[in-house]
Protein backbone atom coordinates (compact mmCIF):
# COMPACT_ATOMS: atom_id res chain seq x y z
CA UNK A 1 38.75 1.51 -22.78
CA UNK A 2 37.77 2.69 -19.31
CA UNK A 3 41.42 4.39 -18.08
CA UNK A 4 41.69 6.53 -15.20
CA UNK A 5 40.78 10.00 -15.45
CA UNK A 6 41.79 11.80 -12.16
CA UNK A 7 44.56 10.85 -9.64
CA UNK A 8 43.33 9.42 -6.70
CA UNK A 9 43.67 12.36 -4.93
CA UNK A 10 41.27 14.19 -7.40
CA UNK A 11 38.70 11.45 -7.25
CA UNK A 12 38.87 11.43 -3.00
CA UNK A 13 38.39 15.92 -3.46
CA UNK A 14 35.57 15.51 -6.42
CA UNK A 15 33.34 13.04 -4.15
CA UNK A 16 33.91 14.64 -0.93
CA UNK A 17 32.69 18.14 -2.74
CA UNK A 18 29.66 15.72 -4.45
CA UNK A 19 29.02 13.75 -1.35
CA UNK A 20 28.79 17.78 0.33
CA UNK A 21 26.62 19.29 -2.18
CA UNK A 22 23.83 16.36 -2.48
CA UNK A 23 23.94 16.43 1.82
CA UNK A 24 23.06 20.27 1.66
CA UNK A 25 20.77 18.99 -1.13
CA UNK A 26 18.88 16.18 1.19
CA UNK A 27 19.14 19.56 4.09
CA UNK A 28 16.95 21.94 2.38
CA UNK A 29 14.79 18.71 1.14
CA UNK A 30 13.85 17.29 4.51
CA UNK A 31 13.47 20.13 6.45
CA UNK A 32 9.73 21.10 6.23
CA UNK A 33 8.67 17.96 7.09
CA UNK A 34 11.02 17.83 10.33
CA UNK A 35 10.13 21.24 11.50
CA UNK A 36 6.59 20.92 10.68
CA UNK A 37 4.90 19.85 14.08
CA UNK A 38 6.64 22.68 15.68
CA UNK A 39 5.73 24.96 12.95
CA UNK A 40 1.92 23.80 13.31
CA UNK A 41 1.81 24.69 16.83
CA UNK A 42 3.81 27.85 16.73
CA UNK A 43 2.02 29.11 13.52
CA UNK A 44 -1.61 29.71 12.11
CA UNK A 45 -0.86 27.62 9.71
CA UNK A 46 -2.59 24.09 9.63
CA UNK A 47 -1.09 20.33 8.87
CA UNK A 48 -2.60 20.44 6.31
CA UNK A 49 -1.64 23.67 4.75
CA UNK A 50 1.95 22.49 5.71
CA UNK A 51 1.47 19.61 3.88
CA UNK A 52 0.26 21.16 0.99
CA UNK A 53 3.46 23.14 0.45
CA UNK A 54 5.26 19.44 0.72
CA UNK A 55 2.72 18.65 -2.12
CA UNK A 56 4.04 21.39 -4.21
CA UNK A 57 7.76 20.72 -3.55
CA UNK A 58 7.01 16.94 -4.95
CA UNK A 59 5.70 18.24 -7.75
CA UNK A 60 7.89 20.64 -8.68
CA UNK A 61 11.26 18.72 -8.15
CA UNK A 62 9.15 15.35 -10.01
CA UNK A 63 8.86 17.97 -12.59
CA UNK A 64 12.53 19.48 -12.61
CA UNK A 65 13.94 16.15 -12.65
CA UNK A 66 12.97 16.03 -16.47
CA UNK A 67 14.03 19.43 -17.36
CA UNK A 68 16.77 19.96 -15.41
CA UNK A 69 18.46 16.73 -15.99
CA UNK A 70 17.89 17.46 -19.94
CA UNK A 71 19.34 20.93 -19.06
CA UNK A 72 22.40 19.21 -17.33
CA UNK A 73 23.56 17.67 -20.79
CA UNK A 74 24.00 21.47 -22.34
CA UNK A 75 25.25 23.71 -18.88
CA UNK A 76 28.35 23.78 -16.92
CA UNK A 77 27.65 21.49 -13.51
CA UNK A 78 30.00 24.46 -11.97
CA UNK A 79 26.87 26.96 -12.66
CA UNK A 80 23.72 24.12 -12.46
CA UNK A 81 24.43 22.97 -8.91
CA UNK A 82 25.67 25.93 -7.64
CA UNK A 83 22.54 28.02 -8.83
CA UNK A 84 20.36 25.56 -7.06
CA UNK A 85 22.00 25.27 -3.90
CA UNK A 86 22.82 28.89 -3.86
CA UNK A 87 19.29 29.91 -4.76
CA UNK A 88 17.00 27.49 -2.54
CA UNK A 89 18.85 28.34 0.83
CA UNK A 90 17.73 32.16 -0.43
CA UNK A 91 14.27 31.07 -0.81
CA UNK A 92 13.72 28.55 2.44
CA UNK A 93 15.09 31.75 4.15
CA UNK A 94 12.47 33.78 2.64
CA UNK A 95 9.65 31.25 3.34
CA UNK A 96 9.87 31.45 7.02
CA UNK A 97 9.54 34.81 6.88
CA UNK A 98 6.34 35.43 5.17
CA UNK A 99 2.53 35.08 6.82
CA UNK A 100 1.07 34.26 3.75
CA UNK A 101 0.28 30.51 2.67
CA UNK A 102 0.23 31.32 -1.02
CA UNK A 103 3.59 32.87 -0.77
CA UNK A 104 5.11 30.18 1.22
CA UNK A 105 3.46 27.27 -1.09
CA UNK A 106 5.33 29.48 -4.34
CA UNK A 107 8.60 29.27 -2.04
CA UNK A 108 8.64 25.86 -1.69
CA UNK A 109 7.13 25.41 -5.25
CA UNK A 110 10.33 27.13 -6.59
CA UNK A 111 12.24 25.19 -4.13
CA UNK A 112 11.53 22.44 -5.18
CA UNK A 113 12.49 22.95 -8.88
CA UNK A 114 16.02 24.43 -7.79
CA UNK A 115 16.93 21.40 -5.54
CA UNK A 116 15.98 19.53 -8.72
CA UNK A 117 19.57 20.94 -10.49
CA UNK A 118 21.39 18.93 -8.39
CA UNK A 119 20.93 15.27 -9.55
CA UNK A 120 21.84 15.10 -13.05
CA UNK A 121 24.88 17.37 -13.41
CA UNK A 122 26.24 15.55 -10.31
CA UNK A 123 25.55 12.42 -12.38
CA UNK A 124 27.29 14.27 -15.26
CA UNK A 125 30.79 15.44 -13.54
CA UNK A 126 31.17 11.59 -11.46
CA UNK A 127 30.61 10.14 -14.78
CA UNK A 128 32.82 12.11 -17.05
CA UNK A 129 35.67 11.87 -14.77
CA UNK A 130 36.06 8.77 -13.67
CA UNK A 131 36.21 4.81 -14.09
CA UNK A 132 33.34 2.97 -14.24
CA UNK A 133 34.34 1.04 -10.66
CA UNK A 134 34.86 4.30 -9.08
CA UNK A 135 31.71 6.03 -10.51
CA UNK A 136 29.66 3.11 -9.18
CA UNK A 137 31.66 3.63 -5.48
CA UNK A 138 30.47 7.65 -5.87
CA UNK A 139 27.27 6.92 -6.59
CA UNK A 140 26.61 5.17 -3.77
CA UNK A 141 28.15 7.67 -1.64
CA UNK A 142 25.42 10.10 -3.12
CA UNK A 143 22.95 7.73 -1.57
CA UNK A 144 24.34 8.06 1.36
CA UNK A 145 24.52 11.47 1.40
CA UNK A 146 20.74 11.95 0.51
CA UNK A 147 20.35 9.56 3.91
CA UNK A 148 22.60 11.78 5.91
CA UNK A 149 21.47 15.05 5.18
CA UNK A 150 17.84 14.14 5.98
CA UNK A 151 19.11 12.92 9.09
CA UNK A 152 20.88 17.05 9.67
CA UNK A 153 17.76 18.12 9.26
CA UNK A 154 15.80 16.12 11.46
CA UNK A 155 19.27 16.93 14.36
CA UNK A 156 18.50 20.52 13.08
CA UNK A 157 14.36 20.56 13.75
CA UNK A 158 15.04 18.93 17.10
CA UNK A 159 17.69 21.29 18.13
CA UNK A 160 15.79 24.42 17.26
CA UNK A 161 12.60 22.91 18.67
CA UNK A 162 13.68 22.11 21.47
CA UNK A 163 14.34 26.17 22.19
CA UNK A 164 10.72 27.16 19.90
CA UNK A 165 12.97 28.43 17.67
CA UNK A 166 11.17 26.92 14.77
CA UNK A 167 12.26 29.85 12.24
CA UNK A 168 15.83 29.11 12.94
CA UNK A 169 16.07 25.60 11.23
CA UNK A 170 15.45 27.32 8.45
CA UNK A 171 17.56 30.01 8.50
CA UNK A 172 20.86 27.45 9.36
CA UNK A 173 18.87 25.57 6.66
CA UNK A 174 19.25 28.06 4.11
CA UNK A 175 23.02 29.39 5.43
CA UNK A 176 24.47 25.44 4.54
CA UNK A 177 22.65 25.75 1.06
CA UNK A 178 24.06 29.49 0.29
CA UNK A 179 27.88 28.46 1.82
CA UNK A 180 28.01 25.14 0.28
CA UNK A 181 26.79 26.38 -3.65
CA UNK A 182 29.26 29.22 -3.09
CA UNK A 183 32.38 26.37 -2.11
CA UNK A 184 31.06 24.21 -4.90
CA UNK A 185 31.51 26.83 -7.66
CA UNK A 186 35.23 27.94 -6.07
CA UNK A 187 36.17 24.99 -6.08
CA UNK A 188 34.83 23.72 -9.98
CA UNK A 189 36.04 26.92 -11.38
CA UNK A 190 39.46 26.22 -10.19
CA UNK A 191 39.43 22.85 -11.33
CA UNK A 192 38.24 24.09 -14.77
CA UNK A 193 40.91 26.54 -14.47
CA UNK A 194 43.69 24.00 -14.03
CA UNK A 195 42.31 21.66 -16.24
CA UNK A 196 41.44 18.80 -13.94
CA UNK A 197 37.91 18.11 -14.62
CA UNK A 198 36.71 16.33 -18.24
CA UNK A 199 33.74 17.70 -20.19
CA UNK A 200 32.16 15.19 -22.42
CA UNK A 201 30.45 17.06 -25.49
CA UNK A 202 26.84 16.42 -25.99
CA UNK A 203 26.23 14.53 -28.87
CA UNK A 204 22.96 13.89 -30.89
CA UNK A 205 22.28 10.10 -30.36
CA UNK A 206 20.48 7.63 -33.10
CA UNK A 207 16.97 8.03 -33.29
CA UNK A 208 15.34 4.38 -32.69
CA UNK A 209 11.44 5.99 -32.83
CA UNK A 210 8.60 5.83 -30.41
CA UNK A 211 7.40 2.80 -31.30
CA UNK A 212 11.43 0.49 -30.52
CA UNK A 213 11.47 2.27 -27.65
CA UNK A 214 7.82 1.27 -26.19
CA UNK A 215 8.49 -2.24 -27.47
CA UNK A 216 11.68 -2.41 -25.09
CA UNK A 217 10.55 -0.90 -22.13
CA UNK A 218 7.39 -3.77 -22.67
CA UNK A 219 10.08 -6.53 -22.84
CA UNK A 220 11.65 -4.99 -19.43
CA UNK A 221 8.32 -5.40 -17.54
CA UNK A 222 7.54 -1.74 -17.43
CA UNK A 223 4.13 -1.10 -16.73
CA UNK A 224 4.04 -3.26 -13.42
CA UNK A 225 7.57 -1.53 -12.33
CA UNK A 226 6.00 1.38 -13.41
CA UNK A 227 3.13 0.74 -10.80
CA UNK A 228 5.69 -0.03 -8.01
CA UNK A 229 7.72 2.45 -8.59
CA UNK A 230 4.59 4.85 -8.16
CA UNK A 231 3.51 3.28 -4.81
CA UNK A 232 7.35 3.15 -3.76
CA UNK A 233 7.32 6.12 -4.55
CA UNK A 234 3.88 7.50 -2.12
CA UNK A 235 4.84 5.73 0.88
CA UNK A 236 8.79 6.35 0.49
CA UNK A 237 8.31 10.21 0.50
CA UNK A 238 4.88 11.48 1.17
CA UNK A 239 4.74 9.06 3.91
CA UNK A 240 8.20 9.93 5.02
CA UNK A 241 6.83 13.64 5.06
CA UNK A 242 4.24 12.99 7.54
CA UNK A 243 6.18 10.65 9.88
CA UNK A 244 7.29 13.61 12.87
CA UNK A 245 3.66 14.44 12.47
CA UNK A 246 2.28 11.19 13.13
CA UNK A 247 4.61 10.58 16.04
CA UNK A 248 3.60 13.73 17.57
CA UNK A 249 0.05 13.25 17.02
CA UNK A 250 -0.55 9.76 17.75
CA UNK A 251 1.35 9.56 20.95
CA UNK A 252 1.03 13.02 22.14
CA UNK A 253 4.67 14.08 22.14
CA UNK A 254 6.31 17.23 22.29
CA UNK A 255 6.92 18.15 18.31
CA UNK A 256 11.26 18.31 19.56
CA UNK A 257 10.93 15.00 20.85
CA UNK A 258 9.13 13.59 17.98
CA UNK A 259 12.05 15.26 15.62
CA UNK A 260 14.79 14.07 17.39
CA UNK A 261 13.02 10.08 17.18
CA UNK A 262 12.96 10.74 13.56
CA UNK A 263 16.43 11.68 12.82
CA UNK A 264 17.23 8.06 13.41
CA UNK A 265 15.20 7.41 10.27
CA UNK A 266 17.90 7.66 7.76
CA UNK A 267 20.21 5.23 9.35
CA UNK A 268 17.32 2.72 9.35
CA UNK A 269 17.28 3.79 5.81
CA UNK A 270 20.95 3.71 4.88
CA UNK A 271 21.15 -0.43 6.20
CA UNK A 272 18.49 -0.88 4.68
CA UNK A 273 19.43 0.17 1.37
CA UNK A 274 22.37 -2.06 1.99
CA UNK A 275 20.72 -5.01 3.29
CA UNK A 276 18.94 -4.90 0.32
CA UNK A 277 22.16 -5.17 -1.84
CA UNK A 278 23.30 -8.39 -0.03
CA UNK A 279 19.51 -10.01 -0.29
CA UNK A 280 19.67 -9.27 -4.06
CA UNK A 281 22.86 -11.12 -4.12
CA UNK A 282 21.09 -14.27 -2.17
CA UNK A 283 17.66 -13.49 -4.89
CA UNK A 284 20.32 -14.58 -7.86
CA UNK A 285 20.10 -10.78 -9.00
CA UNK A 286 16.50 -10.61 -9.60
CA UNK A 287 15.21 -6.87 -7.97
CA UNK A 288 12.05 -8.64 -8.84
CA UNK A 289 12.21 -10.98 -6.33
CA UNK A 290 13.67 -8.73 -3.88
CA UNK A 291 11.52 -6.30 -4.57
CA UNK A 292 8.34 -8.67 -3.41
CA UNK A 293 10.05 -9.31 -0.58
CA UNK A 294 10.47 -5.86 0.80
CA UNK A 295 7.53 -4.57 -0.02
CA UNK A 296 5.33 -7.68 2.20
CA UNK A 297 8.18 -6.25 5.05
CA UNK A 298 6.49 -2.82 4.74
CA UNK A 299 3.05 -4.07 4.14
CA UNK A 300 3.37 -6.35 7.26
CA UNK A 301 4.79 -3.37 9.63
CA UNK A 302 1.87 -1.08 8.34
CA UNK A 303 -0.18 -3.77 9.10
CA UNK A 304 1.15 -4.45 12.69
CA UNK A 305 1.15 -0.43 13.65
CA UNK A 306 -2.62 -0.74 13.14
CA UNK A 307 -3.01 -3.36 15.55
CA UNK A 308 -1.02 -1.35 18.07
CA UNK A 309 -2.49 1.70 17.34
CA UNK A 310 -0.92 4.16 19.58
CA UNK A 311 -0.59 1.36 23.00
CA UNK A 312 2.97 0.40 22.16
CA UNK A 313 5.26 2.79 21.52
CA UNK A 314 8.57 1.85 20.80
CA UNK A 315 7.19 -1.34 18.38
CA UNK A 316 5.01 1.22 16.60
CA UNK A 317 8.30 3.06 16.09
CA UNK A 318 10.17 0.38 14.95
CA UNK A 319 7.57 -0.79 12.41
CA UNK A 320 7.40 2.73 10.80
CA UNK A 321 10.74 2.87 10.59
CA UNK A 322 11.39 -1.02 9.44
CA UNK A 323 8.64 -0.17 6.83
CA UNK A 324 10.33 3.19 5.45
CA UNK A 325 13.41 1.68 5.23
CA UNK A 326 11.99 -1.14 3.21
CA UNK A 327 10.60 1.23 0.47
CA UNK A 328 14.44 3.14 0.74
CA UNK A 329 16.21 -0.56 -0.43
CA UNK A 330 13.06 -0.85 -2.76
CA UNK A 331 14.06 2.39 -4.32
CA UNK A 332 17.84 1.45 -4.81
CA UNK A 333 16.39 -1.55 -6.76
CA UNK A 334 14.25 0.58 -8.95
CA UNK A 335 17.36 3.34 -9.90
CA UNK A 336 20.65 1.15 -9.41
CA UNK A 337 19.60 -2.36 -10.65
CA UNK A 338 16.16 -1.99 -12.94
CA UNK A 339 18.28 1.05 -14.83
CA UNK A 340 20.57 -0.46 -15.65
CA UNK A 341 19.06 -3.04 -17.69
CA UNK A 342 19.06 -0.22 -20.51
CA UNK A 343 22.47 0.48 -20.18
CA UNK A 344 23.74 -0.80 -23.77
CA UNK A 345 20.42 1.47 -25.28
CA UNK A 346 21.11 4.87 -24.65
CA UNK A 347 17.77 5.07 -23.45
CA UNK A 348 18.93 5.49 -19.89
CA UNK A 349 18.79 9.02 -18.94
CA UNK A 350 15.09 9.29 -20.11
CA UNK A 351 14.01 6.25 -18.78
CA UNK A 352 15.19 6.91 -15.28
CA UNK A 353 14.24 10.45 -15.36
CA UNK A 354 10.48 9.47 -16.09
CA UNK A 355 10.35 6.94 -13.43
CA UNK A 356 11.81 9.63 -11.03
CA UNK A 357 9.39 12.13 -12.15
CA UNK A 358 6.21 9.82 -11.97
CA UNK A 359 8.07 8.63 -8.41
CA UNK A 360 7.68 12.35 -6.97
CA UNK A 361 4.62 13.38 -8.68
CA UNK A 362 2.54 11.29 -7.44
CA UNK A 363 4.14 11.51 -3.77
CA UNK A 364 3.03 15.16 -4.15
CA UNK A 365 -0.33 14.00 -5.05
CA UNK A 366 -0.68 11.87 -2.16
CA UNK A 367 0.53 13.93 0.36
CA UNK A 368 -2.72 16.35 0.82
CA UNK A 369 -4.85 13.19 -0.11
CA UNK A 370 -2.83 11.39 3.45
CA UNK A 371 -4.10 15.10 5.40
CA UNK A 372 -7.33 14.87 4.53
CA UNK A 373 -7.56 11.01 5.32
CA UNK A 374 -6.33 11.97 8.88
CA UNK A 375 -8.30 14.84 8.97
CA UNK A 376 -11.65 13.08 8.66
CA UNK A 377 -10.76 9.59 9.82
CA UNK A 378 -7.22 8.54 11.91
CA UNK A 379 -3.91 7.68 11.91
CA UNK A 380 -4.71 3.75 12.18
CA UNK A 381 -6.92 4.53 8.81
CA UNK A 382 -4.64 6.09 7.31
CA UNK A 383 -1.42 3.67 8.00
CA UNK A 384 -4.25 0.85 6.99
CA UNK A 385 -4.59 2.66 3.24
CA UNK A 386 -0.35 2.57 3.29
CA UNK A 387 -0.30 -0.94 4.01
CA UNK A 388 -3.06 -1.52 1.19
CA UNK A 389 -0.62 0.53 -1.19
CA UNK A 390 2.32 -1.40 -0.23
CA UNK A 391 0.75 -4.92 -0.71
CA UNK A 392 -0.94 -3.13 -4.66
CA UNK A 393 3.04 -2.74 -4.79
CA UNK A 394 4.03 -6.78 -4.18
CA UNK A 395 1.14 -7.50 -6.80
CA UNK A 396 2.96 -5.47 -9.21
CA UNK A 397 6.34 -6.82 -8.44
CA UNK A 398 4.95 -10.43 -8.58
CA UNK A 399 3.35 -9.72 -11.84
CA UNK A 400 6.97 -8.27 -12.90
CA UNK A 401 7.99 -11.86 -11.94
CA UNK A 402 5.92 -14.30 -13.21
CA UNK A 403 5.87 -12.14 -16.84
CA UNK A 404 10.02 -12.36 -17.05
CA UNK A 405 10.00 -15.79 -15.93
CA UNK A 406 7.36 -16.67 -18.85
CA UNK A 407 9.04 -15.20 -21.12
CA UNK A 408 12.48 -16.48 -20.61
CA UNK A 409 10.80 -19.86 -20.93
CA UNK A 410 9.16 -18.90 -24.18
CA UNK A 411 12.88 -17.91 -25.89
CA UNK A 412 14.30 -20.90 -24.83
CA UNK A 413 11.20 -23.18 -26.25
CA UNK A 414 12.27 -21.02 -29.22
């Protein structure tokens, strides 16, 4: 029976302090890439080196999603997200003070990893503590959080840009992450104190062995989801990373101009995570179908920005951004509708963690593959191999498709 766990006072408190936390969260995520134009300018260190440490911030949060969301099941929330928060804005502080590029690779390594202890204890205390309706509703606010806090930092980069100020985006940067992990563990411990918040004791679930488990994510389509998720997962945040770079470079832009054009990113994001919701609801529920449909979007805005080139400027704009917020409503479908199909498993926590990690590792392998492309070549190149990517990701999604649709007609032959 799914009763009510907190008043509705409690719930409004525990997803305002949730909705906080992940926006600090999305902060100290998105703000290398937003400064970074400035910082290549201002700096001896290179786009590419810059782009290296976004490599090994992928990585290192694909990475932590595993552990840290397995670590989430056995530690307090109170002390998991508060540690992280707490912790990165120490360590983005630290980066901009150093002159070393090994150092400030480690920093963001490390950064990476504590950002990562966010996601599944937030998961945990929304869950434990309320309905099923209202989890769903906080959730989605999470999303939205991720989208607005991206969007700080890009107001954030163009503010302290704007004055070549670069160092100071992160040091306001790291100040939201320190103040917000301290008011997140005040406020849990007094919860926990009062007894208003739920703890659910971890419990050792059936074992169904190796073997179920591969034969059930092979029913669910999972090697060609597994593909699209991948590519979603390249052009949705290594390409992301590179976007105030590409603006600055392509059309010759001041690097404060180029942040503040890019701040309007995560709105484009936000309705289109949305939009996506409604066509899904027109596709009869298939994020199959929907998920062919906005990849072509992003393959045919890639391919329109290399017929521009860098001649129109506000279309070239709008087709990045139509694109990215394609692969944002693509990755909703992956995480809030693919999931969920495992819901009545218990497999659900590992299978979305893996797709998450493979998501982010492989954005952090693409990111110093993108530099070097645009090192040696140029941006239309470059946005040419994204729009190959993104039509490798229809394929798969098609392929996703046609294989559910055969086999639903083999059962009912059956």
């Amino acid at each position: 029976m799914d009763e009510p766990r907190m008043s509705t006072s409690g719930v409004l408190s525990l997803g305002a302090i949730c909705f906080l936390s992940y926006n600090a969260c999305y902060v100290g995520r998105s703000i290398l890439s937003a400064i970074m134009p400035e910082m290549a300018q201002a700096t001896n260190f290179s786009s590419s080196t810059l782009g290296l440490w976004g490599s090994m911030f992928f990585f290192t949060y694909g990475v932590g999603q595993i552990i840290n969301g397995l670590m989430g099941d056995r530690i307090k929330a109170k002390w998991m997200v508060s540690a992280g928060l707490f912790l990165s804005g120490i360590v983005i502080v630290f980066s901009s003070c150093t002159a070393s590029s090994v150092v400030g690779g480690i920093c963001w390594a490390a950064c990476g990893f504590l950002l990562s202890m966010l996601w599944g204890p937030l998961s945990k205390v929304i869950a434990e503590n309320t309905t099923a309706q209202t989890g769903r509703i906080l959730m989605t606010a999470l999303s939205a959080a991720s989208i607005v806090g991206t969007m700080v930092a890009y107001l954030i980069a163009s503010a302290t840009s704007a004055q070549h100020q670069w160092r100071w985006a992160f040091y306001s940067t790291g100040i939201v992450l320190v103040l917000t992990g301290v008011l997140w563990f005040v406020i849990l411990h007094i919860w926990e104190r009062k007894k208003f918040l739920r703890t659910v004791s971890l419990t050792t679930a059936e074992e169904k062995g190796l073997f179920s488990l591969f034969t059930l994510l092979r029913k669910h389509e999972i090697f060609p989801v597994l593909l699209f998720t991948i590519i979603n997962g390249i052009v949705r945040n290594a390409v992301a990373f590179w976007i105030p770079t590409y603006i600055t470079e392509q059309f010759q832009v001041i690097p404060a101009t180029s942040s503040a054009i890019t701040s309007a990113l995560p709105i484009f994001n936000l309705i289109g995570t949305f939009l996506g919701l409604k066509l899904l609801k027109k596709c009869k529920e298939n994020e199959y179908t929907v998920s062919i449909i906005l990849f072509a979007i992003s393959t045919a805005m890639f391919l329109l920005m290399t017929l521009t080139g860098n001649r129109f400027f506000i279309l070239t704009i709008v087709a990045l951004f139509l694109a990215n917020a394609a692969m944002a409503s693509g990755c909703n479908m992956v995480f809030s509708v693919y999931c969920l199909r495992f819901r009545e498993t218990g497999r659900v926590s590992a299978i979305t963690g893996c797709l998450d990690a493979v998501s982010y590792l492989f954005a952090a392998l693409a990111s110093p593959i993108f530099s070097s492309i645009v090192s040696e070549t140029d941006w239309n190149t470059t946005v040419l191999i994204w729009a190959i990517l993104t039509a490798i990701g229809m394929f798969a999604a098609i392929t996703a498709y046609r294989s559910e649709k055969k086999a639903k007609i083999i059962d009912i032959k059956v």
